[in-house]
PDB file of N, CA and C in Angstrom:
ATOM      1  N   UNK A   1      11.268   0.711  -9.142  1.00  0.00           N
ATOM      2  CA  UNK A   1      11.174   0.847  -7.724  1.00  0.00           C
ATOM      3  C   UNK A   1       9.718   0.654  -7.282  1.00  0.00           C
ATOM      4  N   UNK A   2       8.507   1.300  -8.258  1.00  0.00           N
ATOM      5  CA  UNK A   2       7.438   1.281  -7.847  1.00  0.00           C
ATOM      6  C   UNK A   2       7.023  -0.125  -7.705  1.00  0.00           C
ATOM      7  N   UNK A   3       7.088  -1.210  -8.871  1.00  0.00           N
ATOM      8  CA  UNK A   3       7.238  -2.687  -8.890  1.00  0.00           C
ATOM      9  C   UNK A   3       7.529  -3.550  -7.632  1.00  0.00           C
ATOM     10  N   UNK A   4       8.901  -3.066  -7.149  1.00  0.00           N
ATOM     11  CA  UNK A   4       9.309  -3.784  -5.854  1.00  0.00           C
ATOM     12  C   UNK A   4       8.510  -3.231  -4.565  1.00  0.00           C
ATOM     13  N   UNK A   5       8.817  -2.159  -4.406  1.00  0.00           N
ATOM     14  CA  UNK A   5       7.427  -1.825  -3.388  1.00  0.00           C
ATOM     15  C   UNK A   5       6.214  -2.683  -3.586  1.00  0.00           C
ATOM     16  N   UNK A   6       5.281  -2.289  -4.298  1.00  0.00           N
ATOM     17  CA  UNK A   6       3.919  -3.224  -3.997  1.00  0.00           C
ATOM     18  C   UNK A   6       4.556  -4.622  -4.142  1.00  0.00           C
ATOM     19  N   UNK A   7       5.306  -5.445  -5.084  1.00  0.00           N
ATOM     20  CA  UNK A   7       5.713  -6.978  -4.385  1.00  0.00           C
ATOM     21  C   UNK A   7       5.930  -7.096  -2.900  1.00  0.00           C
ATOM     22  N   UNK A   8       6.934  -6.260  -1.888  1.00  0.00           N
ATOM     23  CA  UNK A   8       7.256  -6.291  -0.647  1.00  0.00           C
ATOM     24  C   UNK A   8       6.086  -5.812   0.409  1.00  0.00           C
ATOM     25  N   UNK A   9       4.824  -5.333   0.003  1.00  0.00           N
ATOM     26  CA  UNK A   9       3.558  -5.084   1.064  1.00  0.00           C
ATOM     27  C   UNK A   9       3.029  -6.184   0.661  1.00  0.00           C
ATOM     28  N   UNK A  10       2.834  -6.933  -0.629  1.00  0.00           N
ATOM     29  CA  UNK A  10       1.596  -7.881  -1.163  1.00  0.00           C
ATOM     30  C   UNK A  10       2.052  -9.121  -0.079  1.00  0.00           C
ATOM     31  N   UNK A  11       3.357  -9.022   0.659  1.00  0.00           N
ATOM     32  CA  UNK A  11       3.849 -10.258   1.558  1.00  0.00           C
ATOM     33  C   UNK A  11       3.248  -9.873   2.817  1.00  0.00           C
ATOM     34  N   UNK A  12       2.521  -9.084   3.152  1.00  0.00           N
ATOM     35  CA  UNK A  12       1.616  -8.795   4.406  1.00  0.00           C
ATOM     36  C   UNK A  12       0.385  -8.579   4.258  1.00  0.00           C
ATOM     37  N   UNK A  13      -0.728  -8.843   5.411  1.00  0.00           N
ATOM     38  CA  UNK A  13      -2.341  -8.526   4.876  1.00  0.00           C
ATOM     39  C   UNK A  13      -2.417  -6.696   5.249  1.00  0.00           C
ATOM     40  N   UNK A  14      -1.396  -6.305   5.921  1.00  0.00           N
ATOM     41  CA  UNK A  14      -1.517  -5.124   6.312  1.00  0.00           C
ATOM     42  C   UNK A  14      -0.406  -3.795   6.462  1.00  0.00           C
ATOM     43  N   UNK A  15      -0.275  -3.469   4.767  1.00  0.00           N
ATOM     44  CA  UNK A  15       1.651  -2.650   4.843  1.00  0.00           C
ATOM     45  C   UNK A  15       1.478  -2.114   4.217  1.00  0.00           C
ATOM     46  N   UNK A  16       2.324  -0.760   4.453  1.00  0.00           N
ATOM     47  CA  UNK A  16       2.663   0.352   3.419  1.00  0.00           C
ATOM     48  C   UNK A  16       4.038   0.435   3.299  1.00  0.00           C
ATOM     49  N   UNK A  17       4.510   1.285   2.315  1.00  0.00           N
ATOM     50  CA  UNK A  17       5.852   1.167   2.095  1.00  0.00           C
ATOM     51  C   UNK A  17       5.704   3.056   1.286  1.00  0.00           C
ATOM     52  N   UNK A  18       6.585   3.839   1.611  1.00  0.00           N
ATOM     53  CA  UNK A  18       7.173   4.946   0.723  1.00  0.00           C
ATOM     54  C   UNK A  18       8.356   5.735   0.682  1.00  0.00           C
ATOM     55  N   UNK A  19       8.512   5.413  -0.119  1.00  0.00           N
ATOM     56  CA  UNK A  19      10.093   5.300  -0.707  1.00  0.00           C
ATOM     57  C   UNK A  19      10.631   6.479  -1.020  1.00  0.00           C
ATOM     58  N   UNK A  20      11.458   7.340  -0.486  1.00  0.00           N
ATOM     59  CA  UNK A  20      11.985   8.951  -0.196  1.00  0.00           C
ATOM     60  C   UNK A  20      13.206   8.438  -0.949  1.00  0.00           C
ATOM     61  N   UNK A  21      14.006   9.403  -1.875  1.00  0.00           N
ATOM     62  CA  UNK A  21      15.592   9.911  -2.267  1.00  0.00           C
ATOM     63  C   UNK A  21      15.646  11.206  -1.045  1.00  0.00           C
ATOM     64  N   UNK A  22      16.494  10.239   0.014  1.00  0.00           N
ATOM     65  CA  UNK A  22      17.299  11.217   0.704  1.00  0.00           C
ATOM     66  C   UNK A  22      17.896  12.605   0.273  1.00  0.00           C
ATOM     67  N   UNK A  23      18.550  12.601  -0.740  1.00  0.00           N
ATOM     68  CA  UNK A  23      19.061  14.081  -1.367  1.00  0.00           C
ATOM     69  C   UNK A  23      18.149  15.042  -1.567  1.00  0.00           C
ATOM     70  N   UNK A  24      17.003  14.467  -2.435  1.00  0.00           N
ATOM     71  CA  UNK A  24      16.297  15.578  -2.640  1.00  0.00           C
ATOM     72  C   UNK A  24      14.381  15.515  -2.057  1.00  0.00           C
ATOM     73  N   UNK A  25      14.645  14.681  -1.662  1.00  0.00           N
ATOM     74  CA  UNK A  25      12.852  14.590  -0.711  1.00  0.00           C
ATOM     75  C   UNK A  25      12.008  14.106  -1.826  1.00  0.00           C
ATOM     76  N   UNK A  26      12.229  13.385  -3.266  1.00  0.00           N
ATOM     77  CA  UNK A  26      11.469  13.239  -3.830  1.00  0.00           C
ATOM     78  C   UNK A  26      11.122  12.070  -3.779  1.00  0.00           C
ATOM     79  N   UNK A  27       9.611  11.532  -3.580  1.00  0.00           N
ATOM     80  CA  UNK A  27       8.862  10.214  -3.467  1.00  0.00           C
ATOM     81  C   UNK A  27       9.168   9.472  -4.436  1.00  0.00           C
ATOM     82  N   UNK A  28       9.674   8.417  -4.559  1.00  0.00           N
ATOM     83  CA  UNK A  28       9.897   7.188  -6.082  1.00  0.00           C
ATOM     84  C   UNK A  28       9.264   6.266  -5.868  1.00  0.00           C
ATOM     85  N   UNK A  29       8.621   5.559  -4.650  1.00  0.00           N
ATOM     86  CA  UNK A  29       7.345   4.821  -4.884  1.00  0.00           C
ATOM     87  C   UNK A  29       6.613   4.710  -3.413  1.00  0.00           C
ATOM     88  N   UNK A  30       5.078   4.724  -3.921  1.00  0.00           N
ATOM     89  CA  UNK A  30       4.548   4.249  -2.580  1.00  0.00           C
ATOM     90  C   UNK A  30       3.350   3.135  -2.805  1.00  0.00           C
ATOM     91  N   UNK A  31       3.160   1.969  -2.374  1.00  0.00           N
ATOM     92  CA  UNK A  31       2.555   1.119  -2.349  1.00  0.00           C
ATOM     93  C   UNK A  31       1.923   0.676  -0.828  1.00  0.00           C
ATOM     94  N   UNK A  32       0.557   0.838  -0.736  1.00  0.00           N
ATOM     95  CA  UNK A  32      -0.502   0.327  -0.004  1.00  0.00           C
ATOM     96  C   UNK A  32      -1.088  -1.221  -0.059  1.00  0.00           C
ATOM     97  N   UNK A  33      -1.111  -2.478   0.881  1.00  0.00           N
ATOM     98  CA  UNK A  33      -1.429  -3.316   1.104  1.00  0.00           C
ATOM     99  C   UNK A  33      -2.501  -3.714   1.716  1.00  0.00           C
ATOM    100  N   UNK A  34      -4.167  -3.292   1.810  1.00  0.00           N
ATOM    101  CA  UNK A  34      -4.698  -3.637   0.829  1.00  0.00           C
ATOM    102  C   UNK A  34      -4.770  -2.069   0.033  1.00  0.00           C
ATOM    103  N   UNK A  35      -5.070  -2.164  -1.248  1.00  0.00           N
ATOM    104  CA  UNK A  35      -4.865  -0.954  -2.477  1.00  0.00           C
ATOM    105  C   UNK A  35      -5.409  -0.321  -2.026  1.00  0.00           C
ATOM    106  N   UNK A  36      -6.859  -0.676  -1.468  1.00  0.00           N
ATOM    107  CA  UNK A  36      -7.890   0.299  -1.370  1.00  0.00           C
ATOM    108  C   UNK A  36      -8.141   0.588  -0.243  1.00  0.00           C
ATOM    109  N   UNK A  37      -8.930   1.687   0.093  1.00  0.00           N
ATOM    110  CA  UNK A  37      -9.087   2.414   1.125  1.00  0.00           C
ATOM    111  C   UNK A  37      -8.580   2.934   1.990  1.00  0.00           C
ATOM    112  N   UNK A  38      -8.105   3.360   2.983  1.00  0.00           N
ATOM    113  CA  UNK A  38      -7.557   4.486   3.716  1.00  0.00           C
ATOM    114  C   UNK A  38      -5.638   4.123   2.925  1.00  0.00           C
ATOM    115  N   UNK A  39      -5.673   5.486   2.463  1.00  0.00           N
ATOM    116  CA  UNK A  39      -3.993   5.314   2.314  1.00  0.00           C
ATOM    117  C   UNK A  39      -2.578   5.348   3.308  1.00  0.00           C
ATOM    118  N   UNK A  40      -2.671   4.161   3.879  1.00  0.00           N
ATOM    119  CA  UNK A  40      -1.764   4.809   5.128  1.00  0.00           C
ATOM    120  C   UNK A  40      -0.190   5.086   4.665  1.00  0.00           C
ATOM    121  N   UNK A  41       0.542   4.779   3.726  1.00  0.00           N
ATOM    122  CA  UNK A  41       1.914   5.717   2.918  1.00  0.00           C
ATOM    123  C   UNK A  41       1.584   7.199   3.206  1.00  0.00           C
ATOM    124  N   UNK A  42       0.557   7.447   2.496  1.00  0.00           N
ATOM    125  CA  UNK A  42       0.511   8.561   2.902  1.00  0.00           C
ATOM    126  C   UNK A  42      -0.223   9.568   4.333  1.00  0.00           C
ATOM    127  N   UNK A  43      -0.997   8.983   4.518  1.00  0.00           N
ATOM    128  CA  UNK A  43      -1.570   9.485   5.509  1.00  0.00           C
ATOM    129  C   UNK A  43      -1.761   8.742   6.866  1.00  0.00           C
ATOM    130  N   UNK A  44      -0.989   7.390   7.152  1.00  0.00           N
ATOM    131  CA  UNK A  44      -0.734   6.836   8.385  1.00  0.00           C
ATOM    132  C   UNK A  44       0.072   7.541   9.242  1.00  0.00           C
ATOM    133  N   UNK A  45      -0.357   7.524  10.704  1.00  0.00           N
ATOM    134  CA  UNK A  45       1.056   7.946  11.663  1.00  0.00           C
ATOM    135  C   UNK A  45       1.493   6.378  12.540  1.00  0.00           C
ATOM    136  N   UNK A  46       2.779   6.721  12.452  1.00  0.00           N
ATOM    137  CA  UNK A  46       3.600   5.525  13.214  1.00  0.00           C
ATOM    138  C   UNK A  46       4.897   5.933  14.391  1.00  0.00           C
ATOM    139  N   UNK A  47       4.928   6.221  15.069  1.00  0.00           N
ATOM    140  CA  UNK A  47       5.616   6.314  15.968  1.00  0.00           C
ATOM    141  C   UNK A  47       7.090   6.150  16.063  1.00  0.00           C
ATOM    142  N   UNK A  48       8.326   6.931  15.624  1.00  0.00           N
ATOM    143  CA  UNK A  48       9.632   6.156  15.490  1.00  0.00           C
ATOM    144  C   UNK A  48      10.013   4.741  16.469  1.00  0.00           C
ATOM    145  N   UNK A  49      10.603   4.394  15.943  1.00  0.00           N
ATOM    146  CA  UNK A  49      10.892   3.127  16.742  1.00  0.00           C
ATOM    147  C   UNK A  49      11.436   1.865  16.180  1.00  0.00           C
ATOM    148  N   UNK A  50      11.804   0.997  16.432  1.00  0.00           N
ATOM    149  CA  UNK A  50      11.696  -0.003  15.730  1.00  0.00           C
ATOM    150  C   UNK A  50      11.408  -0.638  14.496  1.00  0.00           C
ATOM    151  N   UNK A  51       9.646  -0.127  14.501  1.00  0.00           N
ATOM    152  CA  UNK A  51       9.010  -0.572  13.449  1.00  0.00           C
ATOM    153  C   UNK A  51       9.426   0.161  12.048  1.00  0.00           C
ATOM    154  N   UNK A  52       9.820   1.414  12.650  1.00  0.00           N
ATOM    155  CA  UNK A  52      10.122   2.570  11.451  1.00  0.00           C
ATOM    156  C   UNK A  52      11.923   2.695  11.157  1.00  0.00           C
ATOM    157  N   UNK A  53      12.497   2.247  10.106  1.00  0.00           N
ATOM    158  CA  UNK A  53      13.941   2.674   9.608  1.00  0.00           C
ATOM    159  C   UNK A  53      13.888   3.018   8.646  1.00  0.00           C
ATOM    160  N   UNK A  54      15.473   3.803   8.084  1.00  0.00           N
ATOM    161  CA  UNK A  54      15.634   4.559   6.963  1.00  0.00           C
ATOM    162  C   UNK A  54      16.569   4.063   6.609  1.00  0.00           C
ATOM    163  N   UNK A  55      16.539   3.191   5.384  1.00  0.00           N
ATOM    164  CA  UNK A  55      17.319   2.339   4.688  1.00  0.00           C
ATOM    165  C   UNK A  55      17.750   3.082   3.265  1.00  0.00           C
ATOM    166  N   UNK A  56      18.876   3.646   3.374  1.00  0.00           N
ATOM    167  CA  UNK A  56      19.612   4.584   2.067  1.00  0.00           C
ATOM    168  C   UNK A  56      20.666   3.130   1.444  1.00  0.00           C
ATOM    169  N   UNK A  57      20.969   3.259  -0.004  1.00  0.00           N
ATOM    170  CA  UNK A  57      21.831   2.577  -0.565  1.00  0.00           C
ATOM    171  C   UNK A  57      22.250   3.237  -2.015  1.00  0.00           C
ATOM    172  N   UNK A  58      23.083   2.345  -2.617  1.00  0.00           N
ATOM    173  CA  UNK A  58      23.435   2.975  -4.056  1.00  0.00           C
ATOM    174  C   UNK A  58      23.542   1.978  -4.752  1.00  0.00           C
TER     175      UNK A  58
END
Protein backbone atom coordinates (compact mmCIF):
# COMPACT_ATOMS: atom_id res chain seq x y z
CA UNK A 1 0.00 0.00 0.00
CA UNK A 2 2.86 2.21 1.04
CA UNK A 3 4.41 1.60 -2.71
CA UNK A 4 1.17 2.71 -4.44
CA UNK A 5 0.73 5.77 -2.47
CA UNK A 6 4.06 7.50 -3.21
CA UNK A 7 3.65 6.15 -7.14
CA UNK A 8 0.04 8.11 -7.11
CA UNK A 9 1.60 11.73 -5.51
CA UNK A 10 5.00 11.25 -7.70
CA UNK A 11 2.07 12.03 -10.68
CA UNK A 12 1.75 15.62 -9.19
CA UNK A 13 4.45 18.44 -8.33
CA UNK A 14 2.29 18.99 -5.28
CA UNK A 15 0.28 15.83 -3.21
CA UNK A 16 -0.20 14.03 -0.28
CA UNK A 17 -1.99 10.99 0.15
CA UNK A 18 -2.89 9.03 3.78
CA UNK A 19 -4.32 6.09 3.81
CA UNK A 20 -6.78 5.25 7.03
CA UNK A 21 -8.47 1.36 7.61
CA UNK A 22 -11.85 2.61 8.30
CA UNK A 23 -12.48 -0.16 11.04
CA UNK A 24 -9.87 0.53 13.09
CA UNK A 25 -8.22 4.20 12.48
CA UNK A 26 -4.99 2.64 11.70
CA UNK A 27 -2.63 4.60 9.12
CA UNK A 28 -1.24 1.96 6.26
CA UNK A 29 0.44 4.53 4.22
CA UNK A 30 1.28 8.08 3.87
CA UNK A 31 3.27 9.56 1.10
CA UNK A 32 4.33 13.31 0.57
CA UNK A 33 5.06 14.82 -2.97
CA UNK A 34 7.80 16.64 -2.73
CA UNK A 35 9.44 14.10 0.28
CA UNK A 36 10.84 16.83 1.88
CA UNK A 37 9.82 19.48 3.89
CA UNK A 38 6.67 20.53 5.40
CA UNK A 39 4.63 17.20 5.78
CA UNK A 40 1.30 18.03 4.63
CA UNK A 41 -0.35 14.00 5.16
CA UNK A 42 0.19 14.80 8.18
CA UNK A 43 0.02 18.12 9.15
CA UNK A 44 -1.88 19.91 6.12
CA UNK A 45 -5.47 21.34 6.57
CA UNK A 46 -7.91 21.02 3.62
CA UNK A 47 -11.29 21.92 3.78
CA UNK A 48 -14.05 19.05 3.03
CA UNK A 49 -15.20 19.31 -0.28
CA UNK A 50 -14.60 18.07 -3.38
CA UNK A 51 -11.03 17.96 -3.26
CA UNK A 52 -11.26 15.65 -0.15
CA UNK A 53 -13.08 11.83 -0.47
CA UNK A 54 -13.12 8.67 1.38
CA UNK A 55 -12.60 5.88 -0.83
CA UNK A 56 -13.18 2.36 1.28
CA UNK A 57 -12.89 -1.04 -0.77
CA UNK A 58 -12.06 -4.78 -0.28
Amino acid sequence: MQAAAEKAVKEFPTAAVAAVEPSTGAIRAVANNPASGFNTAFQGKQAPGSTMKIVTGR
